[in-house]
C-alpha atoms as a PDB file:
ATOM      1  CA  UNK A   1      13.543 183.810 147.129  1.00  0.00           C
ATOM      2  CA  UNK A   2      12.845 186.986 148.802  1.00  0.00           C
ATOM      3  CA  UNK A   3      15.336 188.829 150.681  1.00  0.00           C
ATOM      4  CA  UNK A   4      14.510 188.880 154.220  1.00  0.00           C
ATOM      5  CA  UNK A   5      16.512 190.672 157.128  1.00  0.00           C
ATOM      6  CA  UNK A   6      17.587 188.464 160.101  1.00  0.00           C
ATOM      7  CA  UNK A   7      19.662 189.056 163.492  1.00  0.00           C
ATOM      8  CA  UNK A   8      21.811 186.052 163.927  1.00  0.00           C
ATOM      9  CA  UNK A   9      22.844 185.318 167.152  1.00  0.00           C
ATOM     10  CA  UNK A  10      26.605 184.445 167.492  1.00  0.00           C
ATOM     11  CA  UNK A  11      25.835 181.408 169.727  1.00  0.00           C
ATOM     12  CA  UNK A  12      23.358 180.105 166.912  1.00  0.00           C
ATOM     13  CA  UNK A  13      25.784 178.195 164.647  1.00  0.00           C
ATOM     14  CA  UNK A  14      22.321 176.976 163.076  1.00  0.00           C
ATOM     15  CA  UNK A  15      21.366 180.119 161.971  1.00  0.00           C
ATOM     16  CA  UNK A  16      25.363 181.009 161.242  1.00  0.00           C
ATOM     17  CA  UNK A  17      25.454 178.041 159.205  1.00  0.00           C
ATOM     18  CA  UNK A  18      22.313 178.740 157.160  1.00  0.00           C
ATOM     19  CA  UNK A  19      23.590 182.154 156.091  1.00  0.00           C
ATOM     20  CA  UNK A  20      26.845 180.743 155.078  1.00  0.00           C
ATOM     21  CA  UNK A  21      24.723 178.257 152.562  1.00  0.00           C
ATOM     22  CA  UNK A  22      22.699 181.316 151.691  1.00  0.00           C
ATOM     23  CA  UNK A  23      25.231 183.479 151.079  1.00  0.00           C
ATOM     24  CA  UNK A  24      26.908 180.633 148.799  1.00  0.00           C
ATOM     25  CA  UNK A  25      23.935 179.939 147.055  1.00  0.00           C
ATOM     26  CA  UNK A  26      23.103 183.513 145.956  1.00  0.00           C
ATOM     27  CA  UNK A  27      26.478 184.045 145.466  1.00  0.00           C
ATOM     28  CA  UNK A  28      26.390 181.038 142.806  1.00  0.00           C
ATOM     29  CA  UNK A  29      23.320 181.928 140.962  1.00  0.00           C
ATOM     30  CA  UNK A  30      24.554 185.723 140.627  1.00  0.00           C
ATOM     31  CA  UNK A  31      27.950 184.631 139.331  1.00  0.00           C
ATOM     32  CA  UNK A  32      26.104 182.204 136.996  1.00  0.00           C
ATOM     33  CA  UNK A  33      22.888 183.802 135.694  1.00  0.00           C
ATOM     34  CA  UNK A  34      22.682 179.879 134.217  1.00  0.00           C
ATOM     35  CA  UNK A  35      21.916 175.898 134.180  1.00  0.00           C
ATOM     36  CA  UNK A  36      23.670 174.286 136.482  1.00  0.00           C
ATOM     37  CA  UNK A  37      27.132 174.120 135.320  1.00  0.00           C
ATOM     38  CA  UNK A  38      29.598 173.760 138.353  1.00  0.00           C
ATOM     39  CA  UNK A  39      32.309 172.774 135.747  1.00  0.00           C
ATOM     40  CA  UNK A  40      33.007 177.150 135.332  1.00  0.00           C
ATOM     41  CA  UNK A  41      33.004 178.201 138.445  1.00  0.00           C
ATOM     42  CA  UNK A  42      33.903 182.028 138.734  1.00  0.00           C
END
């Protein structure tokens, strides 16, 4: 994934709601660095 800057409108819960999963996901694989193992989480 490449890191790409976005303006996210405040009435855009779409786009809100994207960045949350985003932010979650990225935040997972960071923490992790491995297989899928949600049985640790940090």
């Amino acid at each position: 994934m490449t890191p790409v800057t976005f303006t996210t409108p405040p009435f855009d819960s779409d786009i809100d709601e994207a960045w949350a999963q985003v932010s979650v996901g990225l935040l997972t694989v960071i923490s992790e660095d491995a297989p899928p193992s949600k049985s640790s989480p940090s």
